[in-house]
Protein backbone atom coordinates (compact mmCIF):
# COMPACT_ATOMS: atom_id res chain seq x y z
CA UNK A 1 26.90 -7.93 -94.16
CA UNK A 2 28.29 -11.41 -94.22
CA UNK A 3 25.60 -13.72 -92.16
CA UNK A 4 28.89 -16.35 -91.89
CA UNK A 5 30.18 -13.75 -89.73
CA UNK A 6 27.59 -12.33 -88.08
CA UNK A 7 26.63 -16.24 -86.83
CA UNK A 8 30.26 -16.52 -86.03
CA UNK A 9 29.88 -13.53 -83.72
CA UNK A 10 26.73 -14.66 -82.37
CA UNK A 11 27.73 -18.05 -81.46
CA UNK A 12 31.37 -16.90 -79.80
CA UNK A 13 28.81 -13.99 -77.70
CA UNK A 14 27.08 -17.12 -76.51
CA UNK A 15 29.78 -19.11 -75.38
CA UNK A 16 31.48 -15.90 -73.75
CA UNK A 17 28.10 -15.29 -71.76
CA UNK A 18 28.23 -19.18 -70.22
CA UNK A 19 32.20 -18.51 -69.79
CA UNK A 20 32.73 -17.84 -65.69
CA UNK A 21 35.17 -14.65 -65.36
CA UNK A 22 37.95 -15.57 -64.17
CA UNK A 23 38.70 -14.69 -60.67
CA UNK A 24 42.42 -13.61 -60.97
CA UNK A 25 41.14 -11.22 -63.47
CA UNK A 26 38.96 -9.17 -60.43
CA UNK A 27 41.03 -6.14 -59.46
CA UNK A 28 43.45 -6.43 -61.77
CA UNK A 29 45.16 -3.46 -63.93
CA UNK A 30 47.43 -4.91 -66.47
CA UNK A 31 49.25 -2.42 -68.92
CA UNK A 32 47.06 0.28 -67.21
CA UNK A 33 44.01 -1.48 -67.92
CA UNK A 34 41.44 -2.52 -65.53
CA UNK A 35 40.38 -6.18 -66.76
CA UNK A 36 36.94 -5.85 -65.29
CA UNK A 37 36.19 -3.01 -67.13
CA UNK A 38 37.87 -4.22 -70.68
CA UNK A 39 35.87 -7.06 -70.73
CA UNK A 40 32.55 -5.27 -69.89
CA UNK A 41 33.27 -2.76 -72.07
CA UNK A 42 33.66 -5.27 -74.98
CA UNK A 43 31.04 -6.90 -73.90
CA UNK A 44 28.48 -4.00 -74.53
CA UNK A 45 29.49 -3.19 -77.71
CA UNK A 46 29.42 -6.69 -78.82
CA UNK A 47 26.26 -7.53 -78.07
CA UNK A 48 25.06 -3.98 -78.78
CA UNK A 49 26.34 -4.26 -82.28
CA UNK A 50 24.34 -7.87 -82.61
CA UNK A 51 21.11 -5.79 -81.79
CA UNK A 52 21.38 -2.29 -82.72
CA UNK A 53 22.89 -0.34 -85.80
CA UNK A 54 26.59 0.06 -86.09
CA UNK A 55 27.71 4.01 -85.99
CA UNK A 56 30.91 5.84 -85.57
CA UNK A 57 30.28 6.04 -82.06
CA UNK A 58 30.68 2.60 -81.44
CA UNK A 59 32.96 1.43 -83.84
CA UNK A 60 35.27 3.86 -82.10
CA UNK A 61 35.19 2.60 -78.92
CA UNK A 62 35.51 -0.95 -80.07
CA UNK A 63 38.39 -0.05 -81.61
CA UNK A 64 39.81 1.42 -78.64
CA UNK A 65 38.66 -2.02 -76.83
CA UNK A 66 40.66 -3.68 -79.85
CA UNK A 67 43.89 -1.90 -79.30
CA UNK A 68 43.70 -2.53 -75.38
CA UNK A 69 42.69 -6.39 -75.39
CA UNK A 70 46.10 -6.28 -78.06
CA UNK A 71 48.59 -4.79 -75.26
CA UNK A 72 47.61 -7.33 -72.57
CA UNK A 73 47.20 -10.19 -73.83
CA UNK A 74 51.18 -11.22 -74.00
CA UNK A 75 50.87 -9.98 -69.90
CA UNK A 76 47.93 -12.81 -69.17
CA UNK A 77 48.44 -15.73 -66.87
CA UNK A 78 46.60 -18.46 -67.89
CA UNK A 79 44.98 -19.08 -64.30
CA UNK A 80 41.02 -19.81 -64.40
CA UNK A 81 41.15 -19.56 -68.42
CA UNK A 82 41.92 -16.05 -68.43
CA UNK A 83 43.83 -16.24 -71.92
CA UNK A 84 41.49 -17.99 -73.42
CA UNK A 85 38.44 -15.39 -72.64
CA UNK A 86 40.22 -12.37 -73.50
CA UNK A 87 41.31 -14.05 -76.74
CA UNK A 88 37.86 -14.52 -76.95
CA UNK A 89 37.42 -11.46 -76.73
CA UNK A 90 39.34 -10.22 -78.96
CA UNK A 91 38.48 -12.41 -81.51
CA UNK A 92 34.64 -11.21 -81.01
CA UNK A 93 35.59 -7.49 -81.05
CA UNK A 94 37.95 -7.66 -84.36
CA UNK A 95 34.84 -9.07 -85.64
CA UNK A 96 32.17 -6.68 -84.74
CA UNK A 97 34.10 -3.98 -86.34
CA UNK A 98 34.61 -5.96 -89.31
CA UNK A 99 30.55 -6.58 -90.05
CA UNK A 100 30.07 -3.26 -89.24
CA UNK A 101 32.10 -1.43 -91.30
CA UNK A 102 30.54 -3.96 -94.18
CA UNK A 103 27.12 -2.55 -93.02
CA UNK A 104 26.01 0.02 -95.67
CA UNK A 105 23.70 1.31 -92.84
CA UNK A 106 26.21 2.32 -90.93
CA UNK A 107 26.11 5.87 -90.38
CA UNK A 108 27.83 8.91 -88.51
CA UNK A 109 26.94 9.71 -85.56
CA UNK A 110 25.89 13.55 -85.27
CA UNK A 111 25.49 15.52 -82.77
């Protein structure tokens, strides 16, 4: 695992906790996606993946997370820094699949 990376990650987690959510963002569905939920499901797999072993399981649902932050971004208004937190996001999420499929502890889920 590159420790570069998993700082990188680290620090970009911190500065997402401090960031306030932006309130246009509350209620919203863009592309089909609620952004409440998108962001809090990122969110627990990011900081999951700082703490915890990386597994199927969870690289497959941040790669779902990855492909959904993708399709709305280009619909985001930039009103409370919205654009800039899901880019954030993004950016953290592209990463936490990278370091873990570098891990060679990843492993399959089973069962």
């Amino acid at each position: 695992m590159d420790e570069s990376e998993r700082d990188l990650l680290a620090r970009l987690w911190e500065e997402h906790v401090r960031m306030p959510f932006p309130p246009n963002m509350r209620g919203r569905e863009i592309e089909g996606e609620d952004m409440v939920y998108l962001d809090a499901s990122i969110a627990i797999g990011v900081s999951s993946s700082l703490s915890e072993p990386f597994d199927v399981k969870r690289r497959d649902a941040l790669l779902r997370c990855l492909a959904a932050v993708e399709k709305v971004l280009p619909s985001i208004d930039d009103a409370g820094g919205a654009i800039e937190r899901y880019e954030r996001l993004r950016e953290m999420v592209a990463l936490a699949v990278g370091i873990g499929d570098a891990d060679p502890r990843r492993r399959p889920v089973v069962g």
